[in-house]
Structure formats: structure tokens, C-alpha cells
Protein backbone atom coordinates (compact mmCIF):
# COMPACT_ATOMS: atom_id res chain seq x y z
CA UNK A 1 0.00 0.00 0.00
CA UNK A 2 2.89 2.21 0.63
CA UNK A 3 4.07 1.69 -2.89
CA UNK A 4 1.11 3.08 -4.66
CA UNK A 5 0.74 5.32 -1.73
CA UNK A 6 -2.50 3.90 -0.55
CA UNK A 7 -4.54 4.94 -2.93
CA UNK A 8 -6.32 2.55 -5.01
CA UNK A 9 -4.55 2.36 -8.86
CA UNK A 10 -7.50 1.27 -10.67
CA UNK A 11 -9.18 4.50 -9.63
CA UNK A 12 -6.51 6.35 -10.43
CA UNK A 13 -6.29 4.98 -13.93
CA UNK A 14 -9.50 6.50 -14.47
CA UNK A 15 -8.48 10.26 -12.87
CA UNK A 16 -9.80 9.48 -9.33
CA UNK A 17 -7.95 9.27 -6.00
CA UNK A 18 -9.58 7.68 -3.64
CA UNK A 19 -8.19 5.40 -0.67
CA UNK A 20 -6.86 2.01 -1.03
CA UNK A 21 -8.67 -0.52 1.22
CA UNK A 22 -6.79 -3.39 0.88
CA UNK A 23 -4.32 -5.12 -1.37
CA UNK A 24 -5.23 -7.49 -3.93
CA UNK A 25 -3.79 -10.27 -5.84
CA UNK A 26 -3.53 -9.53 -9.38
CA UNK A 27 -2.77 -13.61 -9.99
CA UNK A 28 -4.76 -15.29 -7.24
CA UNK A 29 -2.62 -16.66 -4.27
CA UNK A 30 -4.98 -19.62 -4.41
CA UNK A 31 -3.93 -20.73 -7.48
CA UNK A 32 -0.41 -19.78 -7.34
CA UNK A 33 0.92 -19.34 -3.81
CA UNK A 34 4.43 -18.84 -4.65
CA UNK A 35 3.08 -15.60 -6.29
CA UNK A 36 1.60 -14.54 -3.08
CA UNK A 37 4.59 -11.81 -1.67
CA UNK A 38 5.59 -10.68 -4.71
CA UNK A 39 5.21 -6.95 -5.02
CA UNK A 40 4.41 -6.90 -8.72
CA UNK A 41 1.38 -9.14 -7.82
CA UNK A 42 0.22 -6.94 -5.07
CA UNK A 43 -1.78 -4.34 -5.74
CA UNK A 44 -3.96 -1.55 -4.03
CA UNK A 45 -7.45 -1.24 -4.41
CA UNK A 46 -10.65 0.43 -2.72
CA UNK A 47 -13.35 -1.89 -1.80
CA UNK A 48 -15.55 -1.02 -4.80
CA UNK A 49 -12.62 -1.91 -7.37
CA UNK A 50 -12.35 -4.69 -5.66
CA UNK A 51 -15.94 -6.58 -5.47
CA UNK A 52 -15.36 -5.62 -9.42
CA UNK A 53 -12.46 -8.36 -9.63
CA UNK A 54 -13.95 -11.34 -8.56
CA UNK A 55 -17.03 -13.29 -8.99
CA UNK A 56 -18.18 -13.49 -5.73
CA UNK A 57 -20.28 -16.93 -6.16
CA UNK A 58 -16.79 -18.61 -7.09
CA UNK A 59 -14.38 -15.93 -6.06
CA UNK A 60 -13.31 -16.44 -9.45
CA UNK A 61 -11.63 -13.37 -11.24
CA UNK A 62 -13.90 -11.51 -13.43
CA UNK A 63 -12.96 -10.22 -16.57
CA UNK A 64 -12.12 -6.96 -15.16
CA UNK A 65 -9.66 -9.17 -12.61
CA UNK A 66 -8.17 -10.98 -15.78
CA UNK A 67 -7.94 -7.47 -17.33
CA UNK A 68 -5.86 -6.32 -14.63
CA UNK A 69 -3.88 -9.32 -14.01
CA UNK A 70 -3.28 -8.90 -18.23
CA UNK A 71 -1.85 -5.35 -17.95
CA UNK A 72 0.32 -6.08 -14.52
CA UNK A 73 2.21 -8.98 -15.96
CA UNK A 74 2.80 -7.33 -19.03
CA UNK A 75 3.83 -3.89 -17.41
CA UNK A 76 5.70 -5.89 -15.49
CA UNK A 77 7.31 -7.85 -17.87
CA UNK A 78 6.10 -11.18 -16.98
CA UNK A 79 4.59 -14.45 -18.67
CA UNK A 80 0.90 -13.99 -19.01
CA UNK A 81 0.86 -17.72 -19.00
CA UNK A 82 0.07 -17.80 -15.13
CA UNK A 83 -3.46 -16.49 -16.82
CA UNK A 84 -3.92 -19.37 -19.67
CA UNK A 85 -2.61 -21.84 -16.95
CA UNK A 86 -5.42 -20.69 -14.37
CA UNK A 87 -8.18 -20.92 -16.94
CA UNK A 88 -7.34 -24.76 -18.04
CA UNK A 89 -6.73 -25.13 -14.41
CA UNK A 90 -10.54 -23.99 -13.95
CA UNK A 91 -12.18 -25.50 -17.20
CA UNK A 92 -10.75 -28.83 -16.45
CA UNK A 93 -11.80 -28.60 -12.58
CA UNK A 94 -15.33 -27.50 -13.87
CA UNK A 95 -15.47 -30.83 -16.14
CA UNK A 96 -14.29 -32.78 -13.13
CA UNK A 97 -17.72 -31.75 -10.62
């Protein structure tokens, strides 16, 4: 939070500063908890950003969570593949109920 100096960046990508709330994980810690610390996956957010990023019947991210997730990793340089990965990870669990 001190890093985006606890204000919530999706806000502020859209011209508004309000607080940050809480941090969020752009790749979900559930799925990949060696992710969990690291500061590129961390990310500020108010409470109403937030609710937007998951599903809450799954607590699946929603598009606007993979959207976000999308522009970190690639801001950051990283594989997007932790995305493709979590959505055959999900298909294939959704086949298996």
C-alpha cells in the first residue's frame, strides 16, 4: 500500500484518487501461492474496485480481474501464461464436478 501510496490504482487509472482498502492479488494466491509476496502481484485497491475483480459466487476473477492481471504482468514484464494456466486449471476442474 505504501508503494502506490495507498490509494487505489484502478481508480486512479480513471483520474480518481480515492483510498486504497486493501491489497489485492492480481494472480490469485490460491492458485499460485508462490506468487503470493511478490510486489508486482500486489496491488492496491478500494473496496468497490475490488468486489469488481472477482465473482463473488466462485471468487473467481472476473474479466475486469483478468484485465488487470493482463496489464500487470505485461507492465511488469512477466509471462501472461500464469493467466492461460489458471483458466485450463478452472475448465478442467469444472469438467471434473
Amino acid at each position: 500500500m505504501r508503494r502506490d501510496g495507498y490509494r487505489c490504482r484502478e481508480c486512479i487509472r480513471f483520474g480518481k484518487f480515492k483510498q486504497g482498502e486493501m491489497v489485492h492479488h492480481a494472480v490469485p494466491r490460491e492458485d499460485f501461492p508462490e506468487l503470493q509476496w511478490e510486489p508486482w502481484n500486489l496491488v492496491t485497491l478500494c473496496n468497490q474496485c475490488h468486489d469488481r475483480m472477482h465473482l463473488r459466487v466462485s471468487n473467481e476473477l472476473s474479466q475486469a480481474g483478468v484485465d488487470l492481471a493482463t496489464r500487470i504482468l505485461r507492465s511488469e514484464g512477466k509471462d501472461i501464461g500464469y493467466l492461460r494456466e489458471l483458466a485450463q486449471r478452472r475448465t478442467e476442474g469444472a469438467r471434473m464436478v
